[in-house]
Structure formats: structure tokens, C-alpha cells
Protein backbone atom coordinates (compact mmCIF):
# COMPACT_ATOMS: atom_id res chain seq x y z
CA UNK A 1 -22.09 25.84 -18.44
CA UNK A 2 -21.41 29.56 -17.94
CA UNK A 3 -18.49 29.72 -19.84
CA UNK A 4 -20.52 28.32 -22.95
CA UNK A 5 -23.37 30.59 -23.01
CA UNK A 6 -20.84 33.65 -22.21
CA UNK A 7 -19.42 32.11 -25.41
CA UNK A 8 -22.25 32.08 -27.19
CA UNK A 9 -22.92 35.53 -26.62
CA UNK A 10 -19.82 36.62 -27.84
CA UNK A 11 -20.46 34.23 -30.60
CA UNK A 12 -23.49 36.10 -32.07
CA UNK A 13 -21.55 39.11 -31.44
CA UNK A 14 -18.91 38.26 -33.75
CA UNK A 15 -19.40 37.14 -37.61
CA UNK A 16 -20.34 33.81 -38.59
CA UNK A 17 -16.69 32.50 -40.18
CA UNK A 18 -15.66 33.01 -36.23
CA UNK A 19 -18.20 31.29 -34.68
CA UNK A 20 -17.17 28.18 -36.62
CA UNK A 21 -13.81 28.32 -35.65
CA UNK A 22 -14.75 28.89 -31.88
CA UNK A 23 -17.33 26.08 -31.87
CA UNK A 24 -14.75 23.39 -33.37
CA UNK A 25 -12.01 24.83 -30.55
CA UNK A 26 -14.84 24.08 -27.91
CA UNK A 27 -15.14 20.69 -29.42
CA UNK A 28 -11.91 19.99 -29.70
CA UNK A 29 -10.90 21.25 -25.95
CA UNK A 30 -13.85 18.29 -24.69
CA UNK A 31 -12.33 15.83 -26.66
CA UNK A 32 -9.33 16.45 -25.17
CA UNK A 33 -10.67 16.65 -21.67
CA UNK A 34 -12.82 13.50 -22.32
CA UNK A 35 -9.24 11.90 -23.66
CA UNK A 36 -7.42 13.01 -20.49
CA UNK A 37 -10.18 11.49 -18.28
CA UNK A 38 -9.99 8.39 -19.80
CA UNK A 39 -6.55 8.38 -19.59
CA UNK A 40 -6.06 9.07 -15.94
CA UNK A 41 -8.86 6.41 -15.14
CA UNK A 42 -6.51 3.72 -16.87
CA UNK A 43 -3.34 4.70 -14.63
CA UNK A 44 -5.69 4.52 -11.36
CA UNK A 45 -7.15 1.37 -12.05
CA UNK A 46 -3.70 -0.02 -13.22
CA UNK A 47 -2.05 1.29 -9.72
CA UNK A 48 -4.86 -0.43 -8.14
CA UNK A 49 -4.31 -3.68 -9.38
CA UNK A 50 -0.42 -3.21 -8.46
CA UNK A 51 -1.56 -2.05 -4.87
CA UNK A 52 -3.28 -5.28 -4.52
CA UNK A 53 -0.94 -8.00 -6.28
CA UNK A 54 2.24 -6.18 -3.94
CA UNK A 55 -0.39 -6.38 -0.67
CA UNK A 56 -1.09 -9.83 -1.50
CA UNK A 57 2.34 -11.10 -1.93
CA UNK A 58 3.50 -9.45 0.88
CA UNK A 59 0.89 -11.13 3.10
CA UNK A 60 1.31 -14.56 1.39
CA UNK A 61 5.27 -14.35 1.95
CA UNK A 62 4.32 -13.51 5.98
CA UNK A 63 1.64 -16.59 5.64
CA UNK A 64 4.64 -18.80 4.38
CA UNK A 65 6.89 -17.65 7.19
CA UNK A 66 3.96 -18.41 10.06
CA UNK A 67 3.34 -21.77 8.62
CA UNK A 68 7.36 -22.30 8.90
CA UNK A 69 7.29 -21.10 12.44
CA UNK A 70 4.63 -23.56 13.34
CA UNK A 71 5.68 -26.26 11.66
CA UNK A 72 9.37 -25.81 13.29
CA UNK A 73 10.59 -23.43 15.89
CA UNK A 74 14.21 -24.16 15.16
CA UNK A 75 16.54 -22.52 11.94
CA UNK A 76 14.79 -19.10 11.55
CA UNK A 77 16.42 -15.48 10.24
CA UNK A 78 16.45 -12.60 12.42
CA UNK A 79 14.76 -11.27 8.51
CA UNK A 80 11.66 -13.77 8.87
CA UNK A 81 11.18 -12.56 12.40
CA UNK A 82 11.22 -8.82 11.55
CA UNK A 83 8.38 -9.05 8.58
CA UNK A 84 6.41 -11.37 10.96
CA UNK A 85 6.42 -8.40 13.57
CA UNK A 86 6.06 -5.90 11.32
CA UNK A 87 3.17 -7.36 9.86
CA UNK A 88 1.36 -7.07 13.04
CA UNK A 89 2.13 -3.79 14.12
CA UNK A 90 5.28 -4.27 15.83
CA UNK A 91 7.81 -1.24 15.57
CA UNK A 92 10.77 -1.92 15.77
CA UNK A 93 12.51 1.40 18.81
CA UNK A 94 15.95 0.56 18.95
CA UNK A 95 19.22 -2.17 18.72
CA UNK A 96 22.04 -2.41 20.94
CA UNK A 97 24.44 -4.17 19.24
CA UNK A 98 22.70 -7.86 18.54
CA UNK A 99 19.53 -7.29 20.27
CA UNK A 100 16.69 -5.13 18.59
CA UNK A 101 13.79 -3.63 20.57
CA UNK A 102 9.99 -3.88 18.57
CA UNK A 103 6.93 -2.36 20.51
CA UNK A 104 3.47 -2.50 19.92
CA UNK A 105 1.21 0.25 20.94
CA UNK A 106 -0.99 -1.24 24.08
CA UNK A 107 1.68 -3.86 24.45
CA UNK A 108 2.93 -2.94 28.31
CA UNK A 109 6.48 -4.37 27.48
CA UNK A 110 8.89 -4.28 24.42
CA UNK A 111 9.47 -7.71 22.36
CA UNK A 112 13.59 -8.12 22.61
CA UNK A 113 15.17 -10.25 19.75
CA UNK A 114 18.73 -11.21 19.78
CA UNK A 115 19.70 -11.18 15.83
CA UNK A 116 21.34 -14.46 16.79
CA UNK A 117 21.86 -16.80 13.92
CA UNK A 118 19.52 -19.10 14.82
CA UNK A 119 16.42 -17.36 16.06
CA UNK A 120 15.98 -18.81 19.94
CA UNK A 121 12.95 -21.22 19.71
CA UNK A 122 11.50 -19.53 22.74
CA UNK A 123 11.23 -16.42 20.65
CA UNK A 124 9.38 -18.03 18.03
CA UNK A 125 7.00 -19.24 20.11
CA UNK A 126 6.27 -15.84 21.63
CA UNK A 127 6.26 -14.55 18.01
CA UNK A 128 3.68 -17.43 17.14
CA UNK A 129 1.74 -16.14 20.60
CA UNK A 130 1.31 -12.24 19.17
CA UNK A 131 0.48 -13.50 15.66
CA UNK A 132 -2.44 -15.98 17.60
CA UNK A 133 -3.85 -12.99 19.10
CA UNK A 134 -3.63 -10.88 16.46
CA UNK A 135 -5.09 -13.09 13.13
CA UNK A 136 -5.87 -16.26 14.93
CA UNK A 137 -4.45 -18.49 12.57
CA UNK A 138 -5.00 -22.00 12.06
């Protein structure tokens, strides 16, 4: 608001053929401005929408891998496992050679799984036991 009446002063200062010229710049510059805003408003709400349709497939590719798991503890990746930790919070520390190491902050012990091909059943279980605590799912 300063900056227009400081250019209105100067305005009346100056002849009239100016002031034209200056007014239409000023009204040109908002359009612009209004133009830009619009424009950035667009690109937020489309990164928005691609936030949420990558979240939600994402969670409905871990929801298909849980249902597997319950449905059958036997012919699961070491791949399946990982993004069903992961989604939880597990980290996973370390791997010596087949076996990787995924911890949990207040977990007291580290979850070991051997990247055996297929996943032990008792590990899928204990998988199935973290993911009951964490979303209780059905």
C-alpha cells in the first residue's frame, strides 16, 4: 500500500502522459502477480492429489501383502517382508550376508530376517504379530 501512494505522489509530480503509462505498468504488474498466484495454486493442489494417490497405493500394495500373509504363511519374498516392516516403522541397521537386521525404536530387540527364498513361516507370523499391534487389522 506504501509503494502505491509513494507512487502516486510521484505521479502528481510528474505530467499527466506519465502517469498513464505508470498506472497501466501498476496494472499490468497485478495481473501478473494475480496470474502467478493462480498458477502456483494449480501446481500445489496438483502435487497434492499425487501425494495422496502414491500414499494410497503404497498402503493398499502393504494391505494386499498382509492379507497374503494371513491368508498363507508359506511362499513369501524377502521384498514383501521389507515393505511390510517398513511400513510400520521398522529400520532396517544392517545385513550380514543373508540375514538383515530391522529395529524399531522402543522395540528392546532387533527383528532378524534370513533373505531365504522362502520367507520362514515363523517369521511371518512374527511379522503378522508387529503389524497386529501396530494397525490391528482384521
Amino acid at each position: 500500500m506504501n509503494f502505491l501512494i509513494t507512487l502516486f505522489i510521484l505521479l502528481s509530480l510528474q505530467k499527466r502522459r506519465y502517469y498513464y503509462l505508470i498506472l497501466c505498468n501498476t496494472f499490468l504488474f497485478k495481473e501478473i502477480v494475480k496470474i502467478c498466484i493462480l498458477f502456483l495454486n494449480i501446481v500445489i493442489i496438483y502435487i497434492d492429489k499425487l501425494v495422496v494417490m502414491l500414499y494410497n497405493d503404497n498402503m493398499s500394495n502393504v494391505d494386499k501383502i498382509i492379507k497374503k500373509f494371513k491368508s498363507s504363511q508359506f511362499g513369501h519374498t524377502f521384498e514383501d517382508c521389507k515393505k511390510v516392516l517398513e511400513s510400520i516403522g521398522f529400520v532396517e541397521k544392517s545385513s550380514k550376508g543373508s540375514h538383515h537386521k530391522f529395529t524399531k525404536p522402543g522395540l528392546n530387540r532387533p527383528f532378524i530376517l534370513a533373505k531365504h527364498r522362502p520367507i520362514d513361516p515363523a517369521a511371518i507370523i512374527e511379522i503378522l504379530e508387529f503389524v497386529n499391534k501396530e494397525y490391528k487389522h482384521d
